[in-house]
Protein backbone atom coordinates (compact mmCIF):
# COMPACT_ATOMS: atom_id res chain seq x y z
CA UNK A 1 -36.07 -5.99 50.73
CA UNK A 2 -34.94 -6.92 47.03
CA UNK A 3 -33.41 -10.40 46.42
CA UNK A 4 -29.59 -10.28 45.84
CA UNK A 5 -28.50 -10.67 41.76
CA UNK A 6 -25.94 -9.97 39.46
CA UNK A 7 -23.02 -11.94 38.20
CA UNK A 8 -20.97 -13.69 40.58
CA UNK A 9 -16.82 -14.33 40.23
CA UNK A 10 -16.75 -16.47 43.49
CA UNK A 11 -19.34 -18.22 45.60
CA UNK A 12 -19.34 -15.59 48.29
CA UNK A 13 -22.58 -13.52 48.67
CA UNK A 14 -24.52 -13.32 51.48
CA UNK A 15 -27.64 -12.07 49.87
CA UNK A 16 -30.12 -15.17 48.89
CA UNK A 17 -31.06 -14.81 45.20
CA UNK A 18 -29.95 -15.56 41.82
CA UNK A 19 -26.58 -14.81 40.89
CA UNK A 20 -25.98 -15.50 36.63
CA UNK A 21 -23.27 -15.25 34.64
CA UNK A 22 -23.78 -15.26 30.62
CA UNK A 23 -20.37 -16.67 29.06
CA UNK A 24 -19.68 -17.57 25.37
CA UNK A 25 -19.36 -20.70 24.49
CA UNK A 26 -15.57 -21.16 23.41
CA UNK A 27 -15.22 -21.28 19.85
CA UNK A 28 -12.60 -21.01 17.32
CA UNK A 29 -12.24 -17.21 15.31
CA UNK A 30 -10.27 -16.44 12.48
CA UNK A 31 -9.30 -13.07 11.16
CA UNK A 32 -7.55 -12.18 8.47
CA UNK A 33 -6.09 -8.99 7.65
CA UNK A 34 -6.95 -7.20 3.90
CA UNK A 35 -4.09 -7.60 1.17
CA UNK A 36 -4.13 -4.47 -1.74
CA UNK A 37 -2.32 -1.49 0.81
CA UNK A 38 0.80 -0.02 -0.70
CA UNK A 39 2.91 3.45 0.38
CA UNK A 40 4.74 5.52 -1.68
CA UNK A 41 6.55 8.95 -1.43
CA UNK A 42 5.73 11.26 -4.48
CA UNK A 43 7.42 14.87 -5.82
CA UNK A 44 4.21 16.11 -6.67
CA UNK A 45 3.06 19.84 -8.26
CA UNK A 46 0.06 19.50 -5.75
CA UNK A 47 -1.17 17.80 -2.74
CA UNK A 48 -0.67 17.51 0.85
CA UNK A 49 2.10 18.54 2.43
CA UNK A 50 3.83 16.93 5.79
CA UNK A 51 1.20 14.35 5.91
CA UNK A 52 0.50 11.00 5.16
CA UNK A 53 -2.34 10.63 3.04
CA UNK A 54 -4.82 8.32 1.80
CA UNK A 55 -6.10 7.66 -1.63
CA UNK A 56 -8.53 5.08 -2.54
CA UNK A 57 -8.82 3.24 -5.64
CA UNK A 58 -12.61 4.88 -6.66
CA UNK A 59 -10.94 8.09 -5.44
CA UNK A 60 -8.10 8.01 -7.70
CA UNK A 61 -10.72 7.79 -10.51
CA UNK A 62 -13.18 10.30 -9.56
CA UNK A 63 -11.02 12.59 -7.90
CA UNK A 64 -7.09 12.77 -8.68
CA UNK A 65 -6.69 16.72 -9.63
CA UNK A 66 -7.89 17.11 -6.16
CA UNK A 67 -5.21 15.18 -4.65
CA UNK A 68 -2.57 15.07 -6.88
CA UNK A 69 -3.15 17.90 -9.28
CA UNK A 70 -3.78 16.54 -12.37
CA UNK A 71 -6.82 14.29 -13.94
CA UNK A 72 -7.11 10.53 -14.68
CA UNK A 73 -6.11 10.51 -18.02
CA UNK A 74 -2.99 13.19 -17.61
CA UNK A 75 0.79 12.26 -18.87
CA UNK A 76 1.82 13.59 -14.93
CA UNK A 77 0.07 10.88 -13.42
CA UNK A 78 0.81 7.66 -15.37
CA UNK A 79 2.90 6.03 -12.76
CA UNK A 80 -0.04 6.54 -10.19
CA UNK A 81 -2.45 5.10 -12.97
CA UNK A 82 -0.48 2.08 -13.03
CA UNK A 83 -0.05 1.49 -9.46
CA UNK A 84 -3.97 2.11 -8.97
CA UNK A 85 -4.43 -1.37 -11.76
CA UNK A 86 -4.32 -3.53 -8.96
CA UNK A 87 -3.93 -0.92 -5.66
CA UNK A 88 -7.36 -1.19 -3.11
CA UNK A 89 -5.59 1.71 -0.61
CA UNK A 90 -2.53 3.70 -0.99
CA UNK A 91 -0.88 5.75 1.69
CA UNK A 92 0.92 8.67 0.45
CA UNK A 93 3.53 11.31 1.51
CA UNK A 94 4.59 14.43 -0.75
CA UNK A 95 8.03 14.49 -1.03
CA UNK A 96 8.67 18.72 -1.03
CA UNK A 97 11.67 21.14 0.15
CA UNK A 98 10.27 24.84 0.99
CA UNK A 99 7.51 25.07 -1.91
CA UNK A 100 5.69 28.12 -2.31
CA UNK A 101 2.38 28.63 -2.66
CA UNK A 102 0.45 30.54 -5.30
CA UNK A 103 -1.42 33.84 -4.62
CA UNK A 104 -3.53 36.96 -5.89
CA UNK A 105 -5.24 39.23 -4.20
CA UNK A 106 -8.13 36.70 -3.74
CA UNK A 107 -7.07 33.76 -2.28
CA UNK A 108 -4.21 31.34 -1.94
CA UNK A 109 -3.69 28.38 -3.21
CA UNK A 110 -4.53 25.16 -1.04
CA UNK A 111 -0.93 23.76 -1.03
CA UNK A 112 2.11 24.65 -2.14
CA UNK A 113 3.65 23.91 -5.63
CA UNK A 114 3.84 24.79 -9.44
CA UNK A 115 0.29 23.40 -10.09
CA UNK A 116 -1.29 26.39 -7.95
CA UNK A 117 0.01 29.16 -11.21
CA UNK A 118 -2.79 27.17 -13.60
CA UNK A 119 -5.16 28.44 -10.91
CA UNK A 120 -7.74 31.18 -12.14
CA UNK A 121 -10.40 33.36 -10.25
CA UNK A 122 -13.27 34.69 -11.67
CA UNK A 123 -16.46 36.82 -10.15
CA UNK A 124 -19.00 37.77 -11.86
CA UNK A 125 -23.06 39.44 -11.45
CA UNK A 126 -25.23 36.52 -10.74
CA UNK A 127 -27.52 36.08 -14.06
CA UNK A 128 -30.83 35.41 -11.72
CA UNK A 129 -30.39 37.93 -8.65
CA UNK A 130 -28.32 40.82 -9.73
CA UNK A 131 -27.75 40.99 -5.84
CA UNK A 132 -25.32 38.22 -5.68
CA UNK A 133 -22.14 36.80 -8.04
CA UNK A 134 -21.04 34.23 -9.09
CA UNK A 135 -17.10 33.16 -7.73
CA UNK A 136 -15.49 30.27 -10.07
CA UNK A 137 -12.38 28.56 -9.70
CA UNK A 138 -10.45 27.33 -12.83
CA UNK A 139 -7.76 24.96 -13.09
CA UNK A 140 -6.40 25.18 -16.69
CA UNK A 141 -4.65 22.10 -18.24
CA UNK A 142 -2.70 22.08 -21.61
CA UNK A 143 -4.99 25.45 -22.80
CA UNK A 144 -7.80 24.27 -21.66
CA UNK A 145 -9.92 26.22 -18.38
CA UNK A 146 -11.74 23.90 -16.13
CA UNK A 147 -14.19 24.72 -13.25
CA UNK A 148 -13.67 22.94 -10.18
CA UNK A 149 -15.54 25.22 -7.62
CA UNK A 150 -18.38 28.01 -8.25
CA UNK A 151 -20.46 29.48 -5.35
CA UNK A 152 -22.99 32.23 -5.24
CA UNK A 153 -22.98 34.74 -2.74
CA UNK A 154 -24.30 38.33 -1.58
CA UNK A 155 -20.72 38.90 0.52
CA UNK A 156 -17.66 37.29 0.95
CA UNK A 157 -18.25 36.40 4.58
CA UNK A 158 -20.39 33.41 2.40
CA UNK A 159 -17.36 32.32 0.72
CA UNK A 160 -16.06 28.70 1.57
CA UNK A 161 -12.83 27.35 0.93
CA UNK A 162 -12.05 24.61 -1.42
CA UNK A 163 -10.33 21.73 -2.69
CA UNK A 164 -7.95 24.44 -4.22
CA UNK A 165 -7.93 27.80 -2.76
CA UNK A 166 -8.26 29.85 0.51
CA UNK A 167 -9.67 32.76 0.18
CA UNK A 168 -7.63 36.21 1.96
CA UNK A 169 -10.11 37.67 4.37
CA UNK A 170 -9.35 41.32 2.77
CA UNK A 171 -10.80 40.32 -0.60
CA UNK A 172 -13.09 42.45 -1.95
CA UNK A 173 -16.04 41.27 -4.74
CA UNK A 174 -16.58 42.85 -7.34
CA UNK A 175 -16.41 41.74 -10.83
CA UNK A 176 -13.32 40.24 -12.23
CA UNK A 177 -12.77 38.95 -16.11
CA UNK A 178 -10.40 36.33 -14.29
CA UNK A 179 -7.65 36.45 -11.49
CA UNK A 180 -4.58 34.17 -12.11
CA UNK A 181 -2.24 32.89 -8.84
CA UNK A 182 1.36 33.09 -9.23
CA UNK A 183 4.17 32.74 -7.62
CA UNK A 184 3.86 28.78 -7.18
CA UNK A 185 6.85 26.77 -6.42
CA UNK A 186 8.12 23.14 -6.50
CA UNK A 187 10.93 24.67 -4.14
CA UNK A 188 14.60 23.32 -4.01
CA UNK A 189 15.52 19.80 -5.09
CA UNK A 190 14.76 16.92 -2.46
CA UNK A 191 17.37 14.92 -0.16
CA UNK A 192 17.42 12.59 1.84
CA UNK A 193 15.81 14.18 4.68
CA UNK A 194 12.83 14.67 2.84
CA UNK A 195 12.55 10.40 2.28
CA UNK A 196 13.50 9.86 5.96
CA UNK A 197 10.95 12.26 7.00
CA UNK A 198 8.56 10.23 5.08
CA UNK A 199 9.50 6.39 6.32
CA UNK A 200 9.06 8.36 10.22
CA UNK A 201 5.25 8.74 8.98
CA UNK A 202 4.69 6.10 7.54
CA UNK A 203 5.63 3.71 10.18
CA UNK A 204 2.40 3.39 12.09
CA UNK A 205 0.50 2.77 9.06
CA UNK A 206 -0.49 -0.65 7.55
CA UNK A 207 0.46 -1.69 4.02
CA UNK A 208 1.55 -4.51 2.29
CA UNK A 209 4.22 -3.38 -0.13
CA UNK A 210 6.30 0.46 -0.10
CA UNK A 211 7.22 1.75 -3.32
CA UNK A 212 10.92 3.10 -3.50
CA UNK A 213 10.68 5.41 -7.02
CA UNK A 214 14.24 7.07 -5.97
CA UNK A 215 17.86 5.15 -7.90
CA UNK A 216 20.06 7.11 -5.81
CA UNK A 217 21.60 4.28 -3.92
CA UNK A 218 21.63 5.42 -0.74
CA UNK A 219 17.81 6.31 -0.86
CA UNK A 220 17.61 2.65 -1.73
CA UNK A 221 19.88 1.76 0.98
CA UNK A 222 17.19 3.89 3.72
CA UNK A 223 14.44 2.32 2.32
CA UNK A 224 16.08 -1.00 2.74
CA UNK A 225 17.56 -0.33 6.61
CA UNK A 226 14.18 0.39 7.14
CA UNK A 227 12.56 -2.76 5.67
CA UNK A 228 14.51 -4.88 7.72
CA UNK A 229 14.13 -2.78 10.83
CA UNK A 230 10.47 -2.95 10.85
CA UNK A 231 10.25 -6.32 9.33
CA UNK A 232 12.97 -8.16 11.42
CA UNK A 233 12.40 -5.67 14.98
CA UNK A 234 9.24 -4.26 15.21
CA UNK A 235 7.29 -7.07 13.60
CA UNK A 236 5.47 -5.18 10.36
CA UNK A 237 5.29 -7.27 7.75
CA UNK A 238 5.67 -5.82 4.34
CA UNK A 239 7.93 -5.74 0.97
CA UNK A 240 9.63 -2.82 -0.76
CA UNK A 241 10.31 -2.76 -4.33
CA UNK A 242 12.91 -1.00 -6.06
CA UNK A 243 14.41 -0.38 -9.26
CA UNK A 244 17.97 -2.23 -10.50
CA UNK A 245 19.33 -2.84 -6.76
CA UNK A 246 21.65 -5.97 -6.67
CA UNK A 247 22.90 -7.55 -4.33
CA UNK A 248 20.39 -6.86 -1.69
CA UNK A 249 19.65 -10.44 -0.25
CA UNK A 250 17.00 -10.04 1.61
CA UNK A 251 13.44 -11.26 1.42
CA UNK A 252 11.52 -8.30 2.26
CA UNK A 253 12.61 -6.48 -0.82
CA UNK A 254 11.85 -6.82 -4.16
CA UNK A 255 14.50 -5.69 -7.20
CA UNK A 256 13.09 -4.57 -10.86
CA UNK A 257 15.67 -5.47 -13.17
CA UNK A 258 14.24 -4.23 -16.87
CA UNK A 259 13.59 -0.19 -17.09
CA UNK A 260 11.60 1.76 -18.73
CA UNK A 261 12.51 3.39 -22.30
CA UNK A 262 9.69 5.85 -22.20
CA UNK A 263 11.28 9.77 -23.08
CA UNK A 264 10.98 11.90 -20.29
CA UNK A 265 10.17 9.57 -17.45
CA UNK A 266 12.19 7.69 -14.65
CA UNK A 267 13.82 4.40 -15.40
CA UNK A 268 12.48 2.85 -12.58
CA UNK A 269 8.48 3.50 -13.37
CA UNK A 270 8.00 0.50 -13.51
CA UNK A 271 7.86 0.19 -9.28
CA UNK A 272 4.53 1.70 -9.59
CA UNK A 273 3.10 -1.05 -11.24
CA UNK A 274 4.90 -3.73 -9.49
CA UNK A 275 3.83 -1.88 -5.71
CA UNK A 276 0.93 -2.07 -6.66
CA UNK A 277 0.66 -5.95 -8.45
CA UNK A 278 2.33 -7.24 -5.51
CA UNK A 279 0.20 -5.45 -2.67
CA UNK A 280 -2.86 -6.89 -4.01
CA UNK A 281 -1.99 -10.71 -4.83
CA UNK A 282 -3.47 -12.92 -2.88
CA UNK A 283 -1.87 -14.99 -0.23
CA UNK A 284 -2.81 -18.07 -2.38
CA UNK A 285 -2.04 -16.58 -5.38
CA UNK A 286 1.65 -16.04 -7.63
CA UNK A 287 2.79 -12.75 -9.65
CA UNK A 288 4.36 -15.38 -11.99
CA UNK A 289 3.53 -15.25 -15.46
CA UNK A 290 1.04 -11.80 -14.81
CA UNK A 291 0.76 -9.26 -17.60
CA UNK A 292 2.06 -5.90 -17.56
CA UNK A 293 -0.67 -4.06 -18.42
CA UNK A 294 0.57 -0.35 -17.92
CA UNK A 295 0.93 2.81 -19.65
CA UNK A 296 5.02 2.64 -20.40
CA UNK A 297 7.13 1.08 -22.39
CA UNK A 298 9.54 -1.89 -20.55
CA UNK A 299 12.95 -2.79 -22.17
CA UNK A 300 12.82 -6.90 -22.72
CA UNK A 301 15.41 -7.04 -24.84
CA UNK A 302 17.09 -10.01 -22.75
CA UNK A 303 18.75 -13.61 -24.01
CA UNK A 304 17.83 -16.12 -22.44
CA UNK A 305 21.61 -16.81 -20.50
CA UNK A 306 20.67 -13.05 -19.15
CA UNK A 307 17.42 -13.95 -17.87
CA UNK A 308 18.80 -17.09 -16.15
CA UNK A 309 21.47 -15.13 -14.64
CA UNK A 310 18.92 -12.74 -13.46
CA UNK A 311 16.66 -15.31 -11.56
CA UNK A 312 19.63 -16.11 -9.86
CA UNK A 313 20.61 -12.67 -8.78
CA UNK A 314 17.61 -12.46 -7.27
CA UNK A 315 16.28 -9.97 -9.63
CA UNK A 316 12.76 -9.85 -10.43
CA UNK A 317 12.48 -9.71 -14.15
CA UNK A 318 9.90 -8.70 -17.25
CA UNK A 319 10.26 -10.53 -20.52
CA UNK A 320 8.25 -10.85 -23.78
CA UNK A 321 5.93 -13.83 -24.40
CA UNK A 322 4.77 -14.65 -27.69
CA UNK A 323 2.00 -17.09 -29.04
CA UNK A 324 2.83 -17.98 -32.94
CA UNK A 325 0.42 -20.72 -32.82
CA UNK A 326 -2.10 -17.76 -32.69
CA UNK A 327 0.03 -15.74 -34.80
CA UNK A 328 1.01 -13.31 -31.76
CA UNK A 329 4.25 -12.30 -32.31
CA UNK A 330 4.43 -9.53 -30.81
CA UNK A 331 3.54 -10.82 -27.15
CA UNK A 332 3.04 -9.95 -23.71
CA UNK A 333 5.03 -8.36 -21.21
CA UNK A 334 5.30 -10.76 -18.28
CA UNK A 335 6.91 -11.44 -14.85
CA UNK A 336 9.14 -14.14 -15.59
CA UNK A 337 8.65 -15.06 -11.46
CA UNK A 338 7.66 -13.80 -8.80
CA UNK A 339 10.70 -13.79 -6.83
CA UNK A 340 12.52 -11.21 -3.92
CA UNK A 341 16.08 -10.56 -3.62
CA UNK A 342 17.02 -13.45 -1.02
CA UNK A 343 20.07 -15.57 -2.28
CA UNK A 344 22.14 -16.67 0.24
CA UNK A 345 20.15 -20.21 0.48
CA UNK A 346 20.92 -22.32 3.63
CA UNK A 347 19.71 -25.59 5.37
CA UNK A 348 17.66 -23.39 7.79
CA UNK A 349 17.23 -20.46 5.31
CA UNK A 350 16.16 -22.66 1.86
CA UNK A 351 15.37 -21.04 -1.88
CA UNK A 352 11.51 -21.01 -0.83
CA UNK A 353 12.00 -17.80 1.08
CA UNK A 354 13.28 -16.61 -2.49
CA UNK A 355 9.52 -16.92 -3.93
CA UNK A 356 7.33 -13.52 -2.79
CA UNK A 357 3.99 -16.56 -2.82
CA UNK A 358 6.30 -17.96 0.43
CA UNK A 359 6.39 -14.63 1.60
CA UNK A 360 3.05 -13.87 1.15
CA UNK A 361 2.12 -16.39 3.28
CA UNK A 362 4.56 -16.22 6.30
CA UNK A 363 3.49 -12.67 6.52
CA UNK A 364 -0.31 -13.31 6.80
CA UNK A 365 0.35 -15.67 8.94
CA UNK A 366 2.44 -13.54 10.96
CA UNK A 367 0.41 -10.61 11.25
CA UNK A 368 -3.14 -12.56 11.86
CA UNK A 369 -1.86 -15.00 14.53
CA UNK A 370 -0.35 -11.57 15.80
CA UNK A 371 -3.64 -9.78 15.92
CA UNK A 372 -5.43 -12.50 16.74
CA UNK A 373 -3.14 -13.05 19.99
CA UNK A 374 -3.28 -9.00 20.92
CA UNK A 375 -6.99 -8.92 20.18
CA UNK A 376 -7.94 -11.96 22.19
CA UNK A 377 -5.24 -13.45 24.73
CA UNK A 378 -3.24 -10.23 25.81
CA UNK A 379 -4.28 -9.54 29.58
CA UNK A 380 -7.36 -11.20 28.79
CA UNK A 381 -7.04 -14.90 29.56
CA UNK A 382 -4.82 -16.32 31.95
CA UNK A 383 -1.71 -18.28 31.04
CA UNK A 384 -3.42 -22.04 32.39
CA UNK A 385 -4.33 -25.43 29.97
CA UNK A 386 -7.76 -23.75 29.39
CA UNK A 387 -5.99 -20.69 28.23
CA UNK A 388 -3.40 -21.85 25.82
CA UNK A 389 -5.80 -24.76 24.77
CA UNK A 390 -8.31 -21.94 23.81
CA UNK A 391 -5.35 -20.38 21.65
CA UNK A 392 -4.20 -23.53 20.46
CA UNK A 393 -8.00 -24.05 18.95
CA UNK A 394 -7.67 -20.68 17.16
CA UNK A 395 -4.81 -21.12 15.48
CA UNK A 396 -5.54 -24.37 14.27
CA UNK A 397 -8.81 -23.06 13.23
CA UNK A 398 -7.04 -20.03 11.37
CA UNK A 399 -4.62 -22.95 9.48
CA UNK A 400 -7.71 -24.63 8.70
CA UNK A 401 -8.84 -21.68 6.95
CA UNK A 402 -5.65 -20.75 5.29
CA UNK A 403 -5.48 -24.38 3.76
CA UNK A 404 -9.51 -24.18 2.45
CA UNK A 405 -7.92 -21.53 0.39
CA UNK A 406 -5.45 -23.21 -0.94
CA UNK A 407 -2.31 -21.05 0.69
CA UNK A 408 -0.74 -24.05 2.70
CA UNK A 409 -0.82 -27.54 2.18
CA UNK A 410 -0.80 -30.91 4.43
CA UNK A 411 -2.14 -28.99 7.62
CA UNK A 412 -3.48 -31.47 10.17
CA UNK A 413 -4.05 -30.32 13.85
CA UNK A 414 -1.60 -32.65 15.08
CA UNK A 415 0.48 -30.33 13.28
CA UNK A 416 0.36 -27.86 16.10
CA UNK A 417 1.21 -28.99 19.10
CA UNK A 418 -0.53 -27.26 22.28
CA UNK A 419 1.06 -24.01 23.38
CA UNK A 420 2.96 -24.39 26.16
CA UNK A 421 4.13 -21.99 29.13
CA UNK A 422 7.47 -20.02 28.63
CA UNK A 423 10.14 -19.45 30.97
CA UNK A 424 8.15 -17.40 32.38
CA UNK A 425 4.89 -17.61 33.87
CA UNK A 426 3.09 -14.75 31.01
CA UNK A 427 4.91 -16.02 28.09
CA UNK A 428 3.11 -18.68 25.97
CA UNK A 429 5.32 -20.65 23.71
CA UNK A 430 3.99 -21.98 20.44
CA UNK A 431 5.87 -24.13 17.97
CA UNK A 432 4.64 -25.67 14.99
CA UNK A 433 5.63 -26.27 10.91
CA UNK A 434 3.59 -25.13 7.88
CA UNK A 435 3.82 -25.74 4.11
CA UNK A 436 3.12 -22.93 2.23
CA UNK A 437 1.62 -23.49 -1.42
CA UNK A 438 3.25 -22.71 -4.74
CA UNK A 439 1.37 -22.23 -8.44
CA UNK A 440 2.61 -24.10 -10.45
CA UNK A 441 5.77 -22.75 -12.55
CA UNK A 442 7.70 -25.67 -14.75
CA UNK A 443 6.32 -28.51 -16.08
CA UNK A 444 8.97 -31.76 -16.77
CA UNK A 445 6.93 -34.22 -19.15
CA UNK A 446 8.17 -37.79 -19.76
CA UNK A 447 5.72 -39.22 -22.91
CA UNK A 448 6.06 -42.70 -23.84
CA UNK A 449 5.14 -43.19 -27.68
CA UNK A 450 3.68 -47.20 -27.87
């Protein structure tokens, strides 16, 4: 008969043998989660329709007229080339109301919209086997016919779908000089329902910053309600920028004072940029003094008093700043700081939670002790002194780790007490202070001449 073996919870087996249990050794982890994710809903000629979708920054540059209709360099899509300056991921929702979708007697476009009418179809004998043909797909831009799909084929049972069409099963092949779609439709104007729609999809999804492009107020107002619902209830921690909102007063969301002057393009273009800038600063890093290095043109035509007054609304701000030493004067287009809308400073409440660095860092910190805590603790290790000793170790370790980098300051581990049980016998209870870090912003010199 076999010896007994195995592991072994309690010392109660009646087999003799060798009963071993392999355990790690209890160490410290930290995690923390990626900065450079920003949402945004878009009224698009092209692209996916009811559904979230994601776009990353190498896609954007291969392949935009595949998701958004339009290539890289393209007037349509200078608002996404400015978000996609500093964006790593963006999550995106088409903003539509009953488009229509192009046709001919080939195929149909892929999604609904104006974009599908520049689509062209052409079939034609196959220069090598005179057996099969040659099917091309043309997307024309300002005159000018581009192929973005060819296939060759003996029947049309080989034909594939692609990025742009679906082909009708009744189509017949024959030879065709070209076959334009038509009908394509942006469809009726969009409402609210359409941007509610969107922030019900986008819930689930992780990002750091949500782009609000709308300056109807009460779209600013949803997207607002929103931020504080999921910040304040539900626990995500994110900001929303928008375009010339005051009085807002809240630190989750972000207010662009200056417009843009451009002809032909929204005042508020400038929250592509910003969603973007302010998705992917680090948590140990300031949007203070950063360069606007965009496509449009930004009104800075500000005094001084209005630039003050500005800072104290709570309104983020852009101004111009010159070098004549170097004979620049011209200038830069900078963020005068890197603030939110948060005003209403109190003893427990104080002007740090004004400064989106402050931010920056309560949310990591947030989120990772979060994770780290749903990951590793929940209805995994019991609620005893080894237990919430074993916690209290990883987040002093993760504090550590934030401080090596320069986001807090002053961190000892006496600094965090151990956790302690709740009222009741599951909860853990954690208190402890931190001191996020600032870059520096004003300099006060006192120079004594001997």
């Amino acid at each position: 008969m076999a010896l007994g073996g195995g592991t072994w919870l309690f010392q109660n087996k009646k087999l003799p043998g060798a009963y071993i249990n392999f355990v790690s050794k209890v160490r410290p982890s930290t995690d923390f989660a990626d900065r450079g994710y920003g949402a945004m809903a878009l009224e698009l000629d092209w692209g996916p329709e009811g559904q979230v979708f994601k776009v990353e920054v190498d896609d954007f540059q291969k392949s935009s007229t595949k998701y958004f209709g339009y290539d890289y360099t393209h007037d349509k899509i200078a608002g996404l080339r400015d978000l996609f300056r500093n964006l790593k991921t963006g999550y995106f929702y088409r903003l539509n109301n009953g488009t229509v979708k192009a046709t001919c007697a080939l195929a149909t476009a892929k999604y609904g919209g104006s974009r599908g009418n520049d689509l062209t179809i052409t079939i034609q004998a196959n220069i090598d086997d005179e057996d099969k043909f040659d099917v091309i797909t043309h997307l024309t831009t300002a005159g000018v016919r581009t192929i973005v799909d060819k296939q060759t084929v003996t029947d049309k049972t080989a034909l594939t779908n692609n990025d742009y069409i679906t082909w009708k099963a009744d189509l017949t092949l024959e030879a065709t000089a070209g076959m334009p779609l038509t009908g394509g439709a942006n469809g009726e104007a969009v409402s609210g329902m359409q941007y509610q729609e969107f922030l019900d999809k986008i819930e689930p999804y992780y990002f750091n910053t949500l782009g609000c492009l709308s300056t109807e107020s009460t779209i600013q107002d949803l997207y607002i309600q929103f931020t504080k619902r999921m910040r304040d209830s539900v626990g995500a921690k994110f900001q929303t920028v928008v375009y010339g909102k005051e009085n807002v007063d809240y630190e989750g969301v972000i207010s662009i004072q200056n417009k843009v002057i451009d002809a032909g393009v929204s005042p508020a273009s400038l929250v592509y940029w910003l969603t973007g800038a302010e998705a992917s600063c680090a948590v140990n890093a300031s949007c203070t003094n950063k360069t606007y290095d965009g496509d449009f043109t930004v009104d800075t035509n500000y005094k001084q008093s209005e630039l003050e007054k500005a800072i104290t609304a709570g309104m983020l701000i852009f101004h111009r700043v010159a070098d004549a030493v170097d004979g620049d004067i011209t200038g830069d287009v900078n963020i005068l700081r890197d603030i939110n809308t948060f005003t209403s400073f109190a003893k427990s409440k104080n002007e740090d939670f004004s400064s989106n660095q402050v931010i920056r860092v309560l949310d990591q910190i947030a989120i990772d002790i979060a994770r780290l805590f749903n990951k590793t603790y929940l209805g995994k290790e019991p609620n005893d002194d080894d237990g919430r000793i074993a916690l209290w170790g990883d987040i002093v370790a993760y504090h550590k780790e934030m401080q090596r980098v320069r986001a807090i300051q002053n961190f000892v581990p006496d600094d965090v007490p151990i956790p302690a049980q709740g009222e009741s016998k599951e909860a853990v209870l954690s208190e402890y202070q931190v001191q996020p870090t600032m870059c520096m912003e004003k300099l006060y010199c006192t120079i004594v001449v001997a």
